[in-house]
Structures are given as C-alpha cells and as structure tokens.
C-alpha atoms as a PDB file:
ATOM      1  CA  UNK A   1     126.450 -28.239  76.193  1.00  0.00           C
ATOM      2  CA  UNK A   2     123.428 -26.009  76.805  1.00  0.00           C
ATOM      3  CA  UNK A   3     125.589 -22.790  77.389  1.00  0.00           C
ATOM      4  CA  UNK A   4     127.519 -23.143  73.888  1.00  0.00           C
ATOM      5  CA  UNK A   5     124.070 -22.773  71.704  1.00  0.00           C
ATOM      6  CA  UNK A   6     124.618 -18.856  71.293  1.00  0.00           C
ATOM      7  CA  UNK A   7     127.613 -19.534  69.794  1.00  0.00           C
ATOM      8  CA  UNK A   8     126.402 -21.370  66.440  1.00  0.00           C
ATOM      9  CA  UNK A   9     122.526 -20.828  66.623  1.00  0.00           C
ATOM     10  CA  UNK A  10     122.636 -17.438  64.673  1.00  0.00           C
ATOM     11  CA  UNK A  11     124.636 -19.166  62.101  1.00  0.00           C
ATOM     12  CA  UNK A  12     122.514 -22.707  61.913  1.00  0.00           C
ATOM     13  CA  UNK A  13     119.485 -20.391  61.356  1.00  0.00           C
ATOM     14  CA  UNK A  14     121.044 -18.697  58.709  1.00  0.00           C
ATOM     15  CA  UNK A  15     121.996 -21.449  56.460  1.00  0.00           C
ATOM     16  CA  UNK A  16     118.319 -22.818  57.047  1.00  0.00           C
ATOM     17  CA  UNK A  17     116.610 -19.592  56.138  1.00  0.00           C
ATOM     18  CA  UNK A  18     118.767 -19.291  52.897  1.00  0.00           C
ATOM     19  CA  UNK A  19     118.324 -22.938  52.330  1.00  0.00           C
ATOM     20  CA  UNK A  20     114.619 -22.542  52.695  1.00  0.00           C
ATOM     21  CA  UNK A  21     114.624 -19.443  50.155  1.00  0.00           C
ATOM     22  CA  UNK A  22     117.011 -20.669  47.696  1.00  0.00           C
ATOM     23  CA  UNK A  23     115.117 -24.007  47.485  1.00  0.00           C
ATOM     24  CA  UNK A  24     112.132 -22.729  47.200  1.00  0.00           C
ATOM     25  CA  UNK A  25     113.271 -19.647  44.638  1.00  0.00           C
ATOM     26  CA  UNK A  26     114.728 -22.897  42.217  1.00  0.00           C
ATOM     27  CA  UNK A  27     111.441 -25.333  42.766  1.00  0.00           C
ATOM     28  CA  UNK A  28     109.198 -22.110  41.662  1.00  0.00           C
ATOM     29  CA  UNK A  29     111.095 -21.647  38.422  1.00  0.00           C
ATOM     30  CA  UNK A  30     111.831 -24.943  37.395  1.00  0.00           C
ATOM     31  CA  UNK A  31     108.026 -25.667  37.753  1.00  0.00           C
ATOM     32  CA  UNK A  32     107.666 -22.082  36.191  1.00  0.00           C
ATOM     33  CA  UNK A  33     110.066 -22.477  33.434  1.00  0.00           C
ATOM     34  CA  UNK A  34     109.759 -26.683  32.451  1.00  0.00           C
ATOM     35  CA  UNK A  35     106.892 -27.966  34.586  1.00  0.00           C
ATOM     36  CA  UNK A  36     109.610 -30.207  36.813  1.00  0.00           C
ATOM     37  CA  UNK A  37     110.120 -30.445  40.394  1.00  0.00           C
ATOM     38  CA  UNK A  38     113.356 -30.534  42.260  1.00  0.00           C
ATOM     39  CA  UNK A  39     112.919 -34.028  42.391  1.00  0.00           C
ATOM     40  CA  UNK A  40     112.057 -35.037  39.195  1.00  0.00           C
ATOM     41  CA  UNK A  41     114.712 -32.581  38.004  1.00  0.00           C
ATOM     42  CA  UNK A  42     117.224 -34.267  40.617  1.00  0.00           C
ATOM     43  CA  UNK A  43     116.351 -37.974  39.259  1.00  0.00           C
ATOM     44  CA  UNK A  44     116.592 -36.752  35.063  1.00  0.00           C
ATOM     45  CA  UNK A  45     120.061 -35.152  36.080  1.00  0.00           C
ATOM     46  CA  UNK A  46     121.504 -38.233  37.743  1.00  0.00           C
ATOM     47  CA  UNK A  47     120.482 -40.577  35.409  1.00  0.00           C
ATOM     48  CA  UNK A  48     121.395 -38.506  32.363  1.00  0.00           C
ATOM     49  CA  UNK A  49     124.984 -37.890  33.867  1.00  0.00           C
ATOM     50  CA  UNK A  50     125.063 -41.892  34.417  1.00  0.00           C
ATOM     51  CA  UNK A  51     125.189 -42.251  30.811  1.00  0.00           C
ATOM     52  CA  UNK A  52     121.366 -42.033  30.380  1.00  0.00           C
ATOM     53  CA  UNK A  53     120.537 -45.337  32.737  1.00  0.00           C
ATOM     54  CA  UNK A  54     120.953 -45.782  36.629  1.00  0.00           C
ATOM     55  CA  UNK A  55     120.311 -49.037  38.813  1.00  0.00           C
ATOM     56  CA  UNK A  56     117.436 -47.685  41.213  1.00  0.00           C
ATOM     57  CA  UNK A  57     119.545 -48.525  43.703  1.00  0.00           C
ATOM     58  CA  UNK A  58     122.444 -46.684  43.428  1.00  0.00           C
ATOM     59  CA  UNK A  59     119.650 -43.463  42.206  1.00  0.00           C
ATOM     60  CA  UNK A  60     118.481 -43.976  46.141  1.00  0.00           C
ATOM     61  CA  UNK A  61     121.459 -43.541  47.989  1.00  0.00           C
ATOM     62  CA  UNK A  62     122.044 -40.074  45.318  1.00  0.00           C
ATOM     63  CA  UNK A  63     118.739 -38.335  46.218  1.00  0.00           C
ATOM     64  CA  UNK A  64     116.881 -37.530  49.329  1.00  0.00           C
ATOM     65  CA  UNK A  65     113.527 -39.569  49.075  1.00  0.00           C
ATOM     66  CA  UNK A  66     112.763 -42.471  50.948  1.00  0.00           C
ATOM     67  CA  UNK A  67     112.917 -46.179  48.792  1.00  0.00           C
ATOM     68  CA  UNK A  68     108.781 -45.773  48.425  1.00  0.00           C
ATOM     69  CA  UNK A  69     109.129 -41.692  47.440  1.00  0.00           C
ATOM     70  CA  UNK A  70     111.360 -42.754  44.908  1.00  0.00           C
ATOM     71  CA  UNK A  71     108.996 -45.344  43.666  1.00  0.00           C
ATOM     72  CA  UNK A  72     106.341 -43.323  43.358  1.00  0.00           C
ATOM     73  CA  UNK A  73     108.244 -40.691  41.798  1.00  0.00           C
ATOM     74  CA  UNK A  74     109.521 -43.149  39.007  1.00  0.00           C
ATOM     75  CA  UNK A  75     106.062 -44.136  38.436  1.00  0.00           C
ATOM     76  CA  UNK A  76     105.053 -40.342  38.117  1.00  0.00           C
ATOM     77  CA  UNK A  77     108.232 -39.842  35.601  1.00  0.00           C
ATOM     78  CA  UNK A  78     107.283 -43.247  33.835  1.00  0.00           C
ATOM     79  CA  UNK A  79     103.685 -41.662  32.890  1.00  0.00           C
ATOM     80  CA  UNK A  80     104.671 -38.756  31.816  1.00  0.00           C
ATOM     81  CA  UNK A  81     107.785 -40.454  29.651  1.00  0.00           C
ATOM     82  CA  UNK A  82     110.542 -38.752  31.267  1.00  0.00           C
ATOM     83  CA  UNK A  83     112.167 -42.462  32.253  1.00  0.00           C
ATOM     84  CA  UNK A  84     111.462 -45.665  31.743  1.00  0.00           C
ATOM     85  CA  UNK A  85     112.107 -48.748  34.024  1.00  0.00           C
ATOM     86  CA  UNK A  86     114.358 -51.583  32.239  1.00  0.00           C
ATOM     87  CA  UNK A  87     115.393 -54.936  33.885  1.00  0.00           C
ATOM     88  CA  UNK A  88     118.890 -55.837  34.252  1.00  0.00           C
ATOM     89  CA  UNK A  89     119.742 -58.447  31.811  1.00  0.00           C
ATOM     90  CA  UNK A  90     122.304 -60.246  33.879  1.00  0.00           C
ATOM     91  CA  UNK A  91     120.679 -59.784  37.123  1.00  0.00           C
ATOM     92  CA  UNK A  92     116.790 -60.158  37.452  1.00  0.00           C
ATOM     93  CA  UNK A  93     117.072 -58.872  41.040  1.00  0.00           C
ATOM     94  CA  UNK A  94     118.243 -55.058  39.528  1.00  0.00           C
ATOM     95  CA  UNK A  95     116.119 -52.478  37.516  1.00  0.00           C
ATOM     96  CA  UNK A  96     117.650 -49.842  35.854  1.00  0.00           C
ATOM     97  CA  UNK A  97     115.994 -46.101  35.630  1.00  0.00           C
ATOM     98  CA  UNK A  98     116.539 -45.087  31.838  1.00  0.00           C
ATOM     99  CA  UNK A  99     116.030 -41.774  30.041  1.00  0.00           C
ATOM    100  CA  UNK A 100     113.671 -41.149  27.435  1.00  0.00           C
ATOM    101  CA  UNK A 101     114.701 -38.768  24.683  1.00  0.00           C
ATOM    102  CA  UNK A 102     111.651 -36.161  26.010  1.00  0.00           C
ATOM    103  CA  UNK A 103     113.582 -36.556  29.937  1.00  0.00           C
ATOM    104  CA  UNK A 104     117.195 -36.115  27.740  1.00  0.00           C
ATOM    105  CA  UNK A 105     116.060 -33.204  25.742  1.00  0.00           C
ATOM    106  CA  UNK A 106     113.760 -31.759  28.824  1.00  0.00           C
ATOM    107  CA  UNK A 107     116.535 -32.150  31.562  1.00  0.00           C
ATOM    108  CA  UNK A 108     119.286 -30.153  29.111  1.00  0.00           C
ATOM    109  CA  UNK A 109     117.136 -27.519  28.542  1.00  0.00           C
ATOM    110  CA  UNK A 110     116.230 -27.174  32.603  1.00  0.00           C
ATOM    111  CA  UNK A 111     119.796 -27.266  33.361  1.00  0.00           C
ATOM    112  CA  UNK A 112     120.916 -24.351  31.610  1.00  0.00           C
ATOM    113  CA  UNK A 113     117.931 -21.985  33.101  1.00  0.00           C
ATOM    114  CA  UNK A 114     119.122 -23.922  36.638  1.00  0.00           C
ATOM    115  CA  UNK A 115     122.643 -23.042  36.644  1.00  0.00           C
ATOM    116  CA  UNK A 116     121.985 -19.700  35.728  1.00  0.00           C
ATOM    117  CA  UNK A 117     119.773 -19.109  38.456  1.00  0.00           C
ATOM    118  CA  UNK A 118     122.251 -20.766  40.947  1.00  0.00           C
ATOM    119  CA  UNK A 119     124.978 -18.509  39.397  1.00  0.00           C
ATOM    120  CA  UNK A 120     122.816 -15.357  39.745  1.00  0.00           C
ATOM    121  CA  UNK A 121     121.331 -16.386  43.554  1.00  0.00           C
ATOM    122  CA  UNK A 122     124.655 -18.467  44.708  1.00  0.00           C
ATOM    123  CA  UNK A 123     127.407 -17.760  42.519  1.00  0.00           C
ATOM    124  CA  UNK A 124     127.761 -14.172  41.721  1.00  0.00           C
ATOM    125  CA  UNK A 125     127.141 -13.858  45.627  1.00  0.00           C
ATOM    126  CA  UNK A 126     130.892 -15.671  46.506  1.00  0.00           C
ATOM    127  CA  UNK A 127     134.559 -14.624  46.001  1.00  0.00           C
ATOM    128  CA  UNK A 128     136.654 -17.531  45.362  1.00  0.00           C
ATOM    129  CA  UNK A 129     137.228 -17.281  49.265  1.00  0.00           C
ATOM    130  CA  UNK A 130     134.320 -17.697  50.220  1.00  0.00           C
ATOM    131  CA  UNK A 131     133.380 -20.513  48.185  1.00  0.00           C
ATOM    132  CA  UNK A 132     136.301 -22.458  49.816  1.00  0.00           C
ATOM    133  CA  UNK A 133     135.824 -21.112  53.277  1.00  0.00           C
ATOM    134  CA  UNK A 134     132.216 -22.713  52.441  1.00  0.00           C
ATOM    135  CA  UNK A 135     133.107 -25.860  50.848  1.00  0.00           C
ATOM    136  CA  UNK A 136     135.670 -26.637  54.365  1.00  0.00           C
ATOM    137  CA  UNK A 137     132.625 -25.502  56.327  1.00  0.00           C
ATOM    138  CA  UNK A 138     130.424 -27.792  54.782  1.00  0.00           C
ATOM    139  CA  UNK A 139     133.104 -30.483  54.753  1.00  0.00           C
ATOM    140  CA  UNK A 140     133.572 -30.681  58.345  1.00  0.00           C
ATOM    141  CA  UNK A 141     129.825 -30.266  59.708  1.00  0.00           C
ATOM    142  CA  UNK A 142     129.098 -33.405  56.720  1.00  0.00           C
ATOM    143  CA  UNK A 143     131.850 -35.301  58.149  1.00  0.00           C
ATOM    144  CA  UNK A 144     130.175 -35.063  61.792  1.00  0.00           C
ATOM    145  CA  UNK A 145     127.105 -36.893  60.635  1.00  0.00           C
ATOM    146  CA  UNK A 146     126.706 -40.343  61.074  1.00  0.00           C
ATOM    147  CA  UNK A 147     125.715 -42.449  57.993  1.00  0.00           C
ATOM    148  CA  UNK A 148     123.174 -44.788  58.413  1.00  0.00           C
END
C-alpha cells in the first residue's frame, strides 16, 4: 500500500544509514589495523570457527558474495597465504577452504580489535532491552524474506 510508506520509511532509512556507517567505520579499521577487508575477514572467521577447513560450498551460502566473488576472493586469500584450497579426499566433486597458520594467527588478532569496536559502536550503545527488542525486530523482517 502506497499510503502506509510514512509509517516505516523513517525507520528503513535509519537502519540503512547506520548500516552504511557502521560498515564502513569496521572495513576502515580492519584495513587500518590488519590490512583485511570485511570479506576476507568474513571468509578467515568462518573457516577458522569450522575447525580451520570449510567445503566452499557451505562458505557460499555463509557470506554475501556471489559463487564467482567468492572465487576470486579465495584466489586473492590463496596468494597472499591466508587459505589454501584442498580437495576432498572422499569426494573429488568438493574442495575444502583451509586456514593457513598466517590466516589463524592474522584472523585472532583482527577479531579482538573487531569486537571491541562493535562493543564500543554497537554494544555499549544497547540495554539488554534493546538488544532483544532488536534481535525480535530483526527476526520477523528476516523471516519475511523469501530464500532463494
């Protein structure tokens, strides 16, 4: 309905404003502070939570980058020696996305610089309240989107 914008448009440009900011606040000082993009940071996280190796697959559907950005990407991190591809023994169809001990050691040291920024720029910002009020906000506009 056309007359029921007013009603949420204040609040849908708010969240992408301080999306916009925030993201770009965390991309300047991880690049500042370790040289990594979200993304990169974003891949070394997920595969170092994974137990330090991730089919490529399954690292697709966790990040936002299309199949080729990822690939790219992996190439990037596999020239620098952040990852490393390995082939699934038991399936030749799978790769796995591995971490090198310089992505291991690189992606600890980011994520203690990233939380604290996220606690001083997200965190310190929210009672308990309103970190519930925002996780059931979030909750219900995520559960109105399709999945592909």
């Amino acid at each position: 309905m056309a007359d029921d914008y007013g009603r949420w448009m204040a609040a849908w440009l708010a969240l992408l404003r301080t999306h916009a900011r925030l993201w770009d606040q965390l991309e300047a000082s991880l690049r500042r502070d370790h040289g990594l993009s979200i993304a990169r940071y974003d891949v070394l996280t997920h595969v170092e939570m994974a137990g330090g190796a991730l089919r490529l697959s399954e690292l697709a559907s966790s990040i936002v980058l299309s199949p080729s950005g990822l690939s790219k990407l992996v190439d990037r991190m596999e020239a620098s020696a952040l990852i490393q591809r390995v082939p699934d023994p038991d399936d030749a169809r799978t790769t796995f996305a591995t971490i090198t001990p310089r992505g291991r050691s690189l992606v600890k040291k980011a994520r203690r610089s990233h939380h604290e920024l996220l606690q001083q720029t997200f965190g310190d910002a929210l009672d308990d309240r309103d970190v519930a009020d925002l996780v059931r906000i979030m909750g219900r506009i995520g559960a109105s989107i399709p999945d592909h």
